[in-house]
Structure formats: C-alpha cells, structure tokens
PDB file of N, CA and C in Angstrom:
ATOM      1  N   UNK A   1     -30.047 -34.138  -7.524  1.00  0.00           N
ATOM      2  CA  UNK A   1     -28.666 -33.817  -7.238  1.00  0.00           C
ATOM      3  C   UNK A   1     -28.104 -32.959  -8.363  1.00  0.00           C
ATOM      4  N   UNK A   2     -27.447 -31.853  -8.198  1.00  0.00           N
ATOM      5  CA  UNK A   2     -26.752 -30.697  -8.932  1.00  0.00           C
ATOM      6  C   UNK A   2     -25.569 -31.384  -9.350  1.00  0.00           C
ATOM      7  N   UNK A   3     -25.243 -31.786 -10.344  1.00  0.00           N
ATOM      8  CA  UNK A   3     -23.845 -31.887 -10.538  1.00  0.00           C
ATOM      9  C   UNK A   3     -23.107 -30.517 -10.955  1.00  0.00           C
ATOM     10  N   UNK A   4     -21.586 -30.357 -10.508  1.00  0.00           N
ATOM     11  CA  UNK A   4     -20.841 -29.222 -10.598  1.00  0.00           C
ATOM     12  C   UNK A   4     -19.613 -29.420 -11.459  1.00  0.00           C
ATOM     13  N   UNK A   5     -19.452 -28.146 -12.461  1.00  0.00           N
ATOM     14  CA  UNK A   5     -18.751 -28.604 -13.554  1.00  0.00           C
ATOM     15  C   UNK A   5     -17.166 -28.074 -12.872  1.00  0.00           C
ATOM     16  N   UNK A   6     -16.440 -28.011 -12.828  1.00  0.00           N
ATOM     17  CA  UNK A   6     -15.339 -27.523 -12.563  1.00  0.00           C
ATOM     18  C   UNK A   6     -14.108 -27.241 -13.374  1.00  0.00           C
ATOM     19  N   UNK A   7     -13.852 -25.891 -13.766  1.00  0.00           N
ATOM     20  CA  UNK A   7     -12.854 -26.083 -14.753  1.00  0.00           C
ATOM     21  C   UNK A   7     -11.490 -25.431 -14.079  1.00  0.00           C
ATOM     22  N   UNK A   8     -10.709 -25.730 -14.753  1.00  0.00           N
ATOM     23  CA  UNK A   8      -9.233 -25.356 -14.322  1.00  0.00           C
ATOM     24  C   UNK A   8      -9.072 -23.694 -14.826  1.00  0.00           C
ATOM     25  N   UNK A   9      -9.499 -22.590 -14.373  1.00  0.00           N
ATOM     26  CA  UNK A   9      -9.003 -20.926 -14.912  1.00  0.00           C
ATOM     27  C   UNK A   9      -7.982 -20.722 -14.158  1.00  0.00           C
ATOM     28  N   UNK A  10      -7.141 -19.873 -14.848  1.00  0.00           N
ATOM     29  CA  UNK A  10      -5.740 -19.432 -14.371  1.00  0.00           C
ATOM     30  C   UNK A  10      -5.997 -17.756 -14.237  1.00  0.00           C
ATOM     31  N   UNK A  11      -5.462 -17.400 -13.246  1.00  0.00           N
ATOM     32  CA  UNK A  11      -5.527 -15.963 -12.775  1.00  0.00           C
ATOM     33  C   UNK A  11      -4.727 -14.834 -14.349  1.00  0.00           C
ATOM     34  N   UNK A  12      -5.605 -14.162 -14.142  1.00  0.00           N
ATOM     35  CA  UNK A  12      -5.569 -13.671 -15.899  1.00  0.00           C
ATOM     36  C   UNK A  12      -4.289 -12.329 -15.373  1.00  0.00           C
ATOM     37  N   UNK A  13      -3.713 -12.011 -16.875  1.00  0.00           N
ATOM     38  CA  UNK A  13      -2.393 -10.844 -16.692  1.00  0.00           C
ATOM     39  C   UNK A  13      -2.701  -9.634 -16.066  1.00  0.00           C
ATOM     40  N   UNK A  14      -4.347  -8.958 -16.382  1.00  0.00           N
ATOM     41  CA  UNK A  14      -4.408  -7.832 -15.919  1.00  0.00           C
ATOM     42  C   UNK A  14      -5.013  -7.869 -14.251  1.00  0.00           C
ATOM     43  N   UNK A  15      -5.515  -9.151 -13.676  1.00  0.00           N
ATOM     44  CA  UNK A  15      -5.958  -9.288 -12.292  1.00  0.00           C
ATOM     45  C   UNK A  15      -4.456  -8.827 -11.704  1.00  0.00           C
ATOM     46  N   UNK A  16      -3.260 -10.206 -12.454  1.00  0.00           N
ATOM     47  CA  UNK A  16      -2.053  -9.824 -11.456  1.00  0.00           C
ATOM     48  C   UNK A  16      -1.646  -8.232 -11.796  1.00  0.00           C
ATOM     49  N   UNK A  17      -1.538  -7.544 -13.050  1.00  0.00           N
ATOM     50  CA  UNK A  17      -1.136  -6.097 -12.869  1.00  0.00           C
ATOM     51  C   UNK A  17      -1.732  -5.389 -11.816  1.00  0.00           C
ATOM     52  N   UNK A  18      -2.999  -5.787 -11.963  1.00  0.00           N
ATOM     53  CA  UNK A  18      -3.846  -4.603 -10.850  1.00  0.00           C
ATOM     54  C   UNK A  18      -3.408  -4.741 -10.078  1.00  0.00           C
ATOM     55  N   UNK A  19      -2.710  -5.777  -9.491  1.00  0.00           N
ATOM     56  CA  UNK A  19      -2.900  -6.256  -7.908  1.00  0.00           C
ATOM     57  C   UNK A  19      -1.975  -6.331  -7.567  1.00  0.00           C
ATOM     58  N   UNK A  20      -0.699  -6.113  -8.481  1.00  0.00           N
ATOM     59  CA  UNK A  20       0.944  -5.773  -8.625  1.00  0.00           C
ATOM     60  C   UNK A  20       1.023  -4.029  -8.218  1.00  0.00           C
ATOM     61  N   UNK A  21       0.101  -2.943  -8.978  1.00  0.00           N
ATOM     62  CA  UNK A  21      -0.325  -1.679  -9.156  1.00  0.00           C
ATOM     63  C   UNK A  21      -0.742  -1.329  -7.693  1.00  0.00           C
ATOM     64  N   UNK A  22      -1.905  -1.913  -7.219  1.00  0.00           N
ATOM     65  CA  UNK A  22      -2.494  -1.528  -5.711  1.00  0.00           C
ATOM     66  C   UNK A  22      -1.512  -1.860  -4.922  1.00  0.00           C
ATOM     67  N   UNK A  23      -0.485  -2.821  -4.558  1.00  0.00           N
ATOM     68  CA  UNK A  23       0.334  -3.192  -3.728  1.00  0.00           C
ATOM     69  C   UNK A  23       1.610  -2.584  -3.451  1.00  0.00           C
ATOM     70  N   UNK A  24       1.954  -1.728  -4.750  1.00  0.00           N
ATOM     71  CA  UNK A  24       2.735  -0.928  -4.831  1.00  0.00           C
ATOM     72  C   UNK A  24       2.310   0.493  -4.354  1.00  0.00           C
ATOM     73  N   UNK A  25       1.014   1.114  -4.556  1.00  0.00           N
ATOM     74  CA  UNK A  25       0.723   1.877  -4.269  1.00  0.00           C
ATOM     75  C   UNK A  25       0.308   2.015  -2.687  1.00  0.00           C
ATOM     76  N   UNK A  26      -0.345   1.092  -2.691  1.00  0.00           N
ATOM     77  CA  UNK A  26      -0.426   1.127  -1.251  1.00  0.00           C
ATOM     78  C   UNK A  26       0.724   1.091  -0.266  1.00  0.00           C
ATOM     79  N   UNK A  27       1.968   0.226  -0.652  1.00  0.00           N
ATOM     80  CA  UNK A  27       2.961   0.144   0.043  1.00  0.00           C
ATOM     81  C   UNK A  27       3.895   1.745   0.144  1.00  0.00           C
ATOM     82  N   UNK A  28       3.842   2.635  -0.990  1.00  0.00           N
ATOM     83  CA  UNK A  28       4.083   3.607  -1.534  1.00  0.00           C
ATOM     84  C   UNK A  28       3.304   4.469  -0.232  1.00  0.00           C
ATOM     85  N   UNK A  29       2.015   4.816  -0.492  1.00  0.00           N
ATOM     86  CA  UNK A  29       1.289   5.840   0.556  1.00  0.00           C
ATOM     87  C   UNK A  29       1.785   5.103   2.081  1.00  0.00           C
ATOM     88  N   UNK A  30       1.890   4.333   2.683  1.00  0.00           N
ATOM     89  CA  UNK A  30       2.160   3.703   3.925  1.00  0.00           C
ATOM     90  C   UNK A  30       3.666   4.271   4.386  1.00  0.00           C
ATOM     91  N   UNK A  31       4.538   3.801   3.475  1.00  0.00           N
ATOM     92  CA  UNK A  31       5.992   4.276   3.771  1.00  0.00           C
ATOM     93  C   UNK A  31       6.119   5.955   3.403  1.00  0.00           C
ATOM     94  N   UNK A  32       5.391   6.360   2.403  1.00  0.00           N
ATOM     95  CA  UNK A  32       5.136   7.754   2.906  1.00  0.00           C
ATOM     96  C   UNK A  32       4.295   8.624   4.077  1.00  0.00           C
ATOM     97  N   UNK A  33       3.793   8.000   4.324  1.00  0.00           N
ATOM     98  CA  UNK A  33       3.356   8.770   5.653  1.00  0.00           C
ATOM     99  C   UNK A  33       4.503   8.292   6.909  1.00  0.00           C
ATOM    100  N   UNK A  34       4.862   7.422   6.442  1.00  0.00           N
ATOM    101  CA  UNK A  34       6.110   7.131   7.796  1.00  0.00           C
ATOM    102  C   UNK A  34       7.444   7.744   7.169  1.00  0.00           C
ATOM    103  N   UNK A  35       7.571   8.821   6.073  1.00  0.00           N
ATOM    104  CA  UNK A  35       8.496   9.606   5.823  1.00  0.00           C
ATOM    105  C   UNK A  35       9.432   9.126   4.868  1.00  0.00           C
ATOM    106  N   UNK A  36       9.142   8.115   4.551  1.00  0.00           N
ATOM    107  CA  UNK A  36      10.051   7.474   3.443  1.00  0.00           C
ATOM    108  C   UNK A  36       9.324   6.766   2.180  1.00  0.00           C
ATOM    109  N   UNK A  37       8.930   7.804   1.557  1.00  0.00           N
ATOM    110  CA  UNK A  37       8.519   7.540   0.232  1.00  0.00           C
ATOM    111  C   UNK A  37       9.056   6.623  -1.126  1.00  0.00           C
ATOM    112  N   UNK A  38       8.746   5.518  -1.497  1.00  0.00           N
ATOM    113  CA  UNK A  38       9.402   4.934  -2.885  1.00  0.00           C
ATOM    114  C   UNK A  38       9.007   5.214  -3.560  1.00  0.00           C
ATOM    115  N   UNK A  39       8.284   5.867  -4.066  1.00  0.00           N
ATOM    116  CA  UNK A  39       8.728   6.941  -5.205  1.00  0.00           C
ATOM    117  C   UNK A  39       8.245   8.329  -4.856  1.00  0.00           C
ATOM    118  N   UNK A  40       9.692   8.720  -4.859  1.00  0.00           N
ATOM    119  CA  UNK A  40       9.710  10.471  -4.907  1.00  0.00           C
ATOM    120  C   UNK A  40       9.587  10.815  -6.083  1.00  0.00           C
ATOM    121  N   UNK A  41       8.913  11.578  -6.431  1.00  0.00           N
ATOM    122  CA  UNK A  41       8.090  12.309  -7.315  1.00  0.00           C
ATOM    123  C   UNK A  41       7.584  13.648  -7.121  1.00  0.00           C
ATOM    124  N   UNK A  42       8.494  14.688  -7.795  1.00  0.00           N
ATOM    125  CA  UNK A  42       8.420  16.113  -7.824  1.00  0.00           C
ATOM    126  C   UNK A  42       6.814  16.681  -8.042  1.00  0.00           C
ATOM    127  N   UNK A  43       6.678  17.541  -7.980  1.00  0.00           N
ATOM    128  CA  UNK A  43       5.416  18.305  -8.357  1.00  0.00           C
ATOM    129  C   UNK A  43       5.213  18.430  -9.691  1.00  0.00           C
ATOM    130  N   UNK A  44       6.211  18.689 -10.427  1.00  0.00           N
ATOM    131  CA  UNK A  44       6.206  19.081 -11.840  1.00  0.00           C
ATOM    132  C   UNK A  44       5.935  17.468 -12.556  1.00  0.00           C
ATOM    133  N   UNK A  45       6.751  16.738 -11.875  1.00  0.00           N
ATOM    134  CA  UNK A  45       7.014  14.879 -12.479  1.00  0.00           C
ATOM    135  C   UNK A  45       5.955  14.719 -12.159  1.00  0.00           C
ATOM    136  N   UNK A  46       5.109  14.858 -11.479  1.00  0.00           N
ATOM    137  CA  UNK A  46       3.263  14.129 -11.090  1.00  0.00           C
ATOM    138  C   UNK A  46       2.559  14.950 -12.304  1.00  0.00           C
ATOM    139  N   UNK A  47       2.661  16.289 -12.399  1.00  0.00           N
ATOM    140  CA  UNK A  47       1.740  16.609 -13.161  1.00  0.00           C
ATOM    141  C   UNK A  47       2.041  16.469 -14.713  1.00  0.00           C
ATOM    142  N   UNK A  48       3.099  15.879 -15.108  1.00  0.00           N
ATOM    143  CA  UNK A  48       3.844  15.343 -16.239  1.00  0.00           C
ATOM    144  C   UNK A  48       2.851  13.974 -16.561  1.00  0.00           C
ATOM    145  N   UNK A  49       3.474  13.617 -15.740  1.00  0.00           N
ATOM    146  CA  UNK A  49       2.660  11.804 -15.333  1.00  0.00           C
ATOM    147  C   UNK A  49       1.198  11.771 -15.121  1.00  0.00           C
ATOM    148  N   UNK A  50       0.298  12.752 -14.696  1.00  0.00           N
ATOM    149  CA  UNK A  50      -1.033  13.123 -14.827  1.00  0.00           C
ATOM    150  C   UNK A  50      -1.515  13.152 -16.188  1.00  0.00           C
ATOM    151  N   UNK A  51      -0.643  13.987 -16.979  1.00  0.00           N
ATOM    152  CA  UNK A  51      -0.830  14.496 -18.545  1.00  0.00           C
ATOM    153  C   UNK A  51      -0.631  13.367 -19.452  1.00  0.00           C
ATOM    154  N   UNK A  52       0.152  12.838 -18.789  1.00  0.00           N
ATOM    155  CA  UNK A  52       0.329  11.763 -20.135  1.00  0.00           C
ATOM    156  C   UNK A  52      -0.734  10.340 -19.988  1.00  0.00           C
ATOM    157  N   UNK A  53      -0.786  10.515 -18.474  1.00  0.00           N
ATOM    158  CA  UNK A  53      -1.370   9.099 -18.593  1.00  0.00           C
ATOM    159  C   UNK A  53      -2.951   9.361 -18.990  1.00  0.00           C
ATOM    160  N   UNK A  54      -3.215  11.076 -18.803  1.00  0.00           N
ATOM    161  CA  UNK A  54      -5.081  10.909 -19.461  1.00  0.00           C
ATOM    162  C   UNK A  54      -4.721  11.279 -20.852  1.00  0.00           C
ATOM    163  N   UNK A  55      -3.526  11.388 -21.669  1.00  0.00           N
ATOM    164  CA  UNK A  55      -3.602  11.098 -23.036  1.00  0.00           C
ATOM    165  C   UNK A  55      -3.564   9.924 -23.370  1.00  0.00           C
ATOM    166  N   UNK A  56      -2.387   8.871 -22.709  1.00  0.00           N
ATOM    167  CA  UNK A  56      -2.614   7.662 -23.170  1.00  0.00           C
ATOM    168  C   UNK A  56      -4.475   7.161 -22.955  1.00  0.00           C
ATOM    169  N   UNK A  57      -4.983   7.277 -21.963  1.00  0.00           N
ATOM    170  CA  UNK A  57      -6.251   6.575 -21.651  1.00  0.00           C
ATOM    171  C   UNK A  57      -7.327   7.639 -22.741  1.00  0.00           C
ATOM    172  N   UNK A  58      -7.210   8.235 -22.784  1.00  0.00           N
ATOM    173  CA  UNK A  58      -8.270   9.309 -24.127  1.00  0.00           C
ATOM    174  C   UNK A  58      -7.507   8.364 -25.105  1.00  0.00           C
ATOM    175  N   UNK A  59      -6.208   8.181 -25.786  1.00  0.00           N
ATOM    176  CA  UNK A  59      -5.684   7.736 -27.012  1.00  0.00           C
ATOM    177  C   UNK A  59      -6.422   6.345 -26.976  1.00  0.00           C
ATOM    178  N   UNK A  60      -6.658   5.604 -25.952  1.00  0.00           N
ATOM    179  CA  UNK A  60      -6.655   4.489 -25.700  1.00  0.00           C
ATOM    180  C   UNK A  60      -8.046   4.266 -26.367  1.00  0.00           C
ATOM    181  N   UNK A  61      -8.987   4.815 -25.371  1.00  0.00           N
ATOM    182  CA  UNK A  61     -10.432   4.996 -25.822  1.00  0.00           C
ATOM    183  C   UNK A  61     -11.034   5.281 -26.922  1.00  0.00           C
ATOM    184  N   UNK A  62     -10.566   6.413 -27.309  1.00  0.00           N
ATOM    185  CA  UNK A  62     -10.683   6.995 -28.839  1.00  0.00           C
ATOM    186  C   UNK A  62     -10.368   5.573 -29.720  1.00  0.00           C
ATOM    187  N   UNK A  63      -9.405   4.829 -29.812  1.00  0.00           N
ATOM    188  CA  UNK A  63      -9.401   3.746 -30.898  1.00  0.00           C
ATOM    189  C   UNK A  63      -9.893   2.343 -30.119  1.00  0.00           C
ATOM    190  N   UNK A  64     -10.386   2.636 -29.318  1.00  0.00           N
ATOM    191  CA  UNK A  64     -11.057   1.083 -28.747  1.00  0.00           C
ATOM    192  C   UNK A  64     -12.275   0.689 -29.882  1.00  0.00           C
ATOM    193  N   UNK A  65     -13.022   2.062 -30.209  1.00  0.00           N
ATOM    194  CA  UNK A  65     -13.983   1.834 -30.774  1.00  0.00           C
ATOM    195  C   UNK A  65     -13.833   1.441 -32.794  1.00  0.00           C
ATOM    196  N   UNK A  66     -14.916   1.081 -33.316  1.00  0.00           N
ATOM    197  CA  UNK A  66     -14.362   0.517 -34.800  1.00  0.00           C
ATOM    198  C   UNK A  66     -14.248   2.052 -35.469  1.00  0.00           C
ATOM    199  N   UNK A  67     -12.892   2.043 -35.654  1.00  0.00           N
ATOM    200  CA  UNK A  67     -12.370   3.485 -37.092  1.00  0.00           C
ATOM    201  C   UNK A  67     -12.799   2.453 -38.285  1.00  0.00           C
ATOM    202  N   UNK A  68     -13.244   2.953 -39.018  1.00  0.00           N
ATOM    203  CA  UNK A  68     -13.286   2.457 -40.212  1.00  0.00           C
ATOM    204  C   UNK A  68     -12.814   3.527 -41.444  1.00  0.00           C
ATOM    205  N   UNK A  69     -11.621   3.008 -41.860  1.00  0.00           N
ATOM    206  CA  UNK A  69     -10.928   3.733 -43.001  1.00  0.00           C
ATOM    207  C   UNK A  69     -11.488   3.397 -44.909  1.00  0.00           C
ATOM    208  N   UNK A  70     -11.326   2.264 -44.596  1.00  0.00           N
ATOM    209  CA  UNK A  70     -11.359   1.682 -46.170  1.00  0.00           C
ATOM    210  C   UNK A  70     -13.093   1.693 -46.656  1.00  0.00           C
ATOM    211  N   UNK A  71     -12.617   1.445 -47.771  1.00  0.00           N
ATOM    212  CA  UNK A  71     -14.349   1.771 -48.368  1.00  0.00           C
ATOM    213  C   UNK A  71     -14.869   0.345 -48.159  1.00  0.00           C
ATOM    214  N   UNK A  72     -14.584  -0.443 -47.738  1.00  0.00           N
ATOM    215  CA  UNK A  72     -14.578  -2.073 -47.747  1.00  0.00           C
ATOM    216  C   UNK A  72     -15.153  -2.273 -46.311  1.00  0.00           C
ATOM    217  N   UNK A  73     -14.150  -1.574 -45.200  1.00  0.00           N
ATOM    218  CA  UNK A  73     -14.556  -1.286 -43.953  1.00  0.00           C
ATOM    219  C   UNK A  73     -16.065  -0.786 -43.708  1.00  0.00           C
ATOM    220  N   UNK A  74     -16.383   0.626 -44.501  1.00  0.00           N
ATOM    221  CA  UNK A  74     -17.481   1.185 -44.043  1.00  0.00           C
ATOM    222  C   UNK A  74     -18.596   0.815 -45.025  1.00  0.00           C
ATOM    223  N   UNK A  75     -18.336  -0.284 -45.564  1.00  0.00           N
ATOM    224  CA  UNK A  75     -19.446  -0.543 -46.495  1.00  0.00           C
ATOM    225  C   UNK A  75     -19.917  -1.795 -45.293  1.00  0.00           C
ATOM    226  N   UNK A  76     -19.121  -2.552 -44.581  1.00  0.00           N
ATOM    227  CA  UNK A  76     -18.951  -3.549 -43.599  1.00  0.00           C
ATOM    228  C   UNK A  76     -19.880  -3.235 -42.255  1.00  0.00           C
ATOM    229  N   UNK A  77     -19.593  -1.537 -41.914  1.00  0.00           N
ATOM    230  CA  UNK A  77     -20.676  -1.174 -41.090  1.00  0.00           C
ATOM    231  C   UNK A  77     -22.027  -0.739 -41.065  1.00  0.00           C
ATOM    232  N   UNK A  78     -21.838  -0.656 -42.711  1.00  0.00           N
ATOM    233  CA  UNK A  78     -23.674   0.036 -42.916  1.00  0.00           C
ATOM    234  C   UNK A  78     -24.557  -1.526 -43.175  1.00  0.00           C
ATOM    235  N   UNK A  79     -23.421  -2.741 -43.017  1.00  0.00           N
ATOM    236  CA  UNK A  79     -23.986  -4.327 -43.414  1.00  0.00           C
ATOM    237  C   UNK A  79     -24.191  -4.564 -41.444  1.00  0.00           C
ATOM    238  N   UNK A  80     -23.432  -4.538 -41.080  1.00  0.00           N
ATOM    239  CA  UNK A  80     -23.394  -4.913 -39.628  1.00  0.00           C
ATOM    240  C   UNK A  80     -25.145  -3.973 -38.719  1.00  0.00           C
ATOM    241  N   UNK A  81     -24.921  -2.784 -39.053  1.00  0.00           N
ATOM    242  CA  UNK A  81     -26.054  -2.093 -38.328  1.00  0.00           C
ATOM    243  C   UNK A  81     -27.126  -2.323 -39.201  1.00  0.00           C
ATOM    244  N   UNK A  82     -27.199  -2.853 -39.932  1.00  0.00           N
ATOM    245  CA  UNK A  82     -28.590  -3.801 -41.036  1.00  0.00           C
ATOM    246  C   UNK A  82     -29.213  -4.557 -40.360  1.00  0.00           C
ATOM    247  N   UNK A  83     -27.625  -5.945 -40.236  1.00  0.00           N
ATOM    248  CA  UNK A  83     -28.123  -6.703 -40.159  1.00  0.00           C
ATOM    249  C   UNK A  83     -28.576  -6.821 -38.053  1.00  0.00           C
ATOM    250  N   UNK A  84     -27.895  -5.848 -37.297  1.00  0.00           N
ATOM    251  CA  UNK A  84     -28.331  -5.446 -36.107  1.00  0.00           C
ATOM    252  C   UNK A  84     -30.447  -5.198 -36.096  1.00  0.00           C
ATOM    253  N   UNK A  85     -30.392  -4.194 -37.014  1.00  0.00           N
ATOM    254  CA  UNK A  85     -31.659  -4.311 -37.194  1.00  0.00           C
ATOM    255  C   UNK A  85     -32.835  -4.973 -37.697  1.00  0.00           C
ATOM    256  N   UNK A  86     -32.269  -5.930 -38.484  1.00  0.00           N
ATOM    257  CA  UNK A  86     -33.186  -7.302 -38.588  1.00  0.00           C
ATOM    258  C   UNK A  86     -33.316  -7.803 -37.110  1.00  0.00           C
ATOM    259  N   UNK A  87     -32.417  -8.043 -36.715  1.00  0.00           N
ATOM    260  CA  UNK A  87     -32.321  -8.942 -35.357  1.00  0.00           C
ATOM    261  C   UNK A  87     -32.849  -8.409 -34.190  1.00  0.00           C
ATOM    262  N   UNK A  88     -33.352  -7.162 -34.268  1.00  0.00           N
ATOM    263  CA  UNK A  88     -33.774  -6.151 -33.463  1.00  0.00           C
ATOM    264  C   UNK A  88     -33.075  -5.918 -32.347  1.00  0.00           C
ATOM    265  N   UNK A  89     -31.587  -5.852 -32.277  1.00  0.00           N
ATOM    266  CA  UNK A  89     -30.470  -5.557 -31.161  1.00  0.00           C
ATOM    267  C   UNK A  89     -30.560  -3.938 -31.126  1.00  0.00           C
TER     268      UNK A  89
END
C-alpha cells in the first residue's frame, strides 16, 4: 500500500497575475471584435508600450544573472566555479 503525503500549497502571486493578465486580455480581444474595446490604445501608445516593456524584460534579464562588482564578490566566483568543478557540475 502507497501511502500519500498531502500538503496544504496555496496558489502562488504570479499563477494569480497570469491568470488575472490572460483574463483581461482575453476579455479585451472578445469585446473588441464585438466593437467595444477596454482598452483603447492608439498606434503610437502600443508601440510606446512595445518599447518599454522589451526594455523592462532585457533590463530584467540582464541583472537576473550574478553582476559581480566588489573584489570580494568576484573573488566569490572564481571559488564557486572551483568548487563547481571538483563536483563535476
């Protein structure tokens, strides 16, 4: 017999954004094709909103990864990819 562990998880912030995001959007394209758009949005305002949001997501990306400034820092990464290679990762 399998026993089954069961734990209590709570629906995490970015499941509900997404799913706040698609619902809006979708509700958005639907009432626009039936002529009544919630959000009107110019040509110029989309491609505004295009621009910024692949800077935020490039800005985003670009520092996801480890910057290392301090001499403390990058003495920290030439210890980390060492000790990566002992471990053969």
């Amino acid at each position: 017999m399998n026993a089954h562990i069961v734990t209590n998880r709570s629906i995490s912030a970015g499941t509900i954004a997404r799913t706040a995001v698609l619902l809006l959007a979708l509700t958005n394209q639907v009432l626009s094709a039936l002529g009544k758009p919630v959000l009107p949005i110019e040509s110029a305002q989309l491609e505004q909103l295009v621009s910024v949001g692949i800077t935020t997501v490039a800005s985003l990306v670009a520092w996801w990864k480890n910057n290392s400034f301090t001499q403390e820092a990058l003495a920290a990464d030439v210890e980390y990819e060492r000790q990566r290679k002992l471990n053969g990762k």
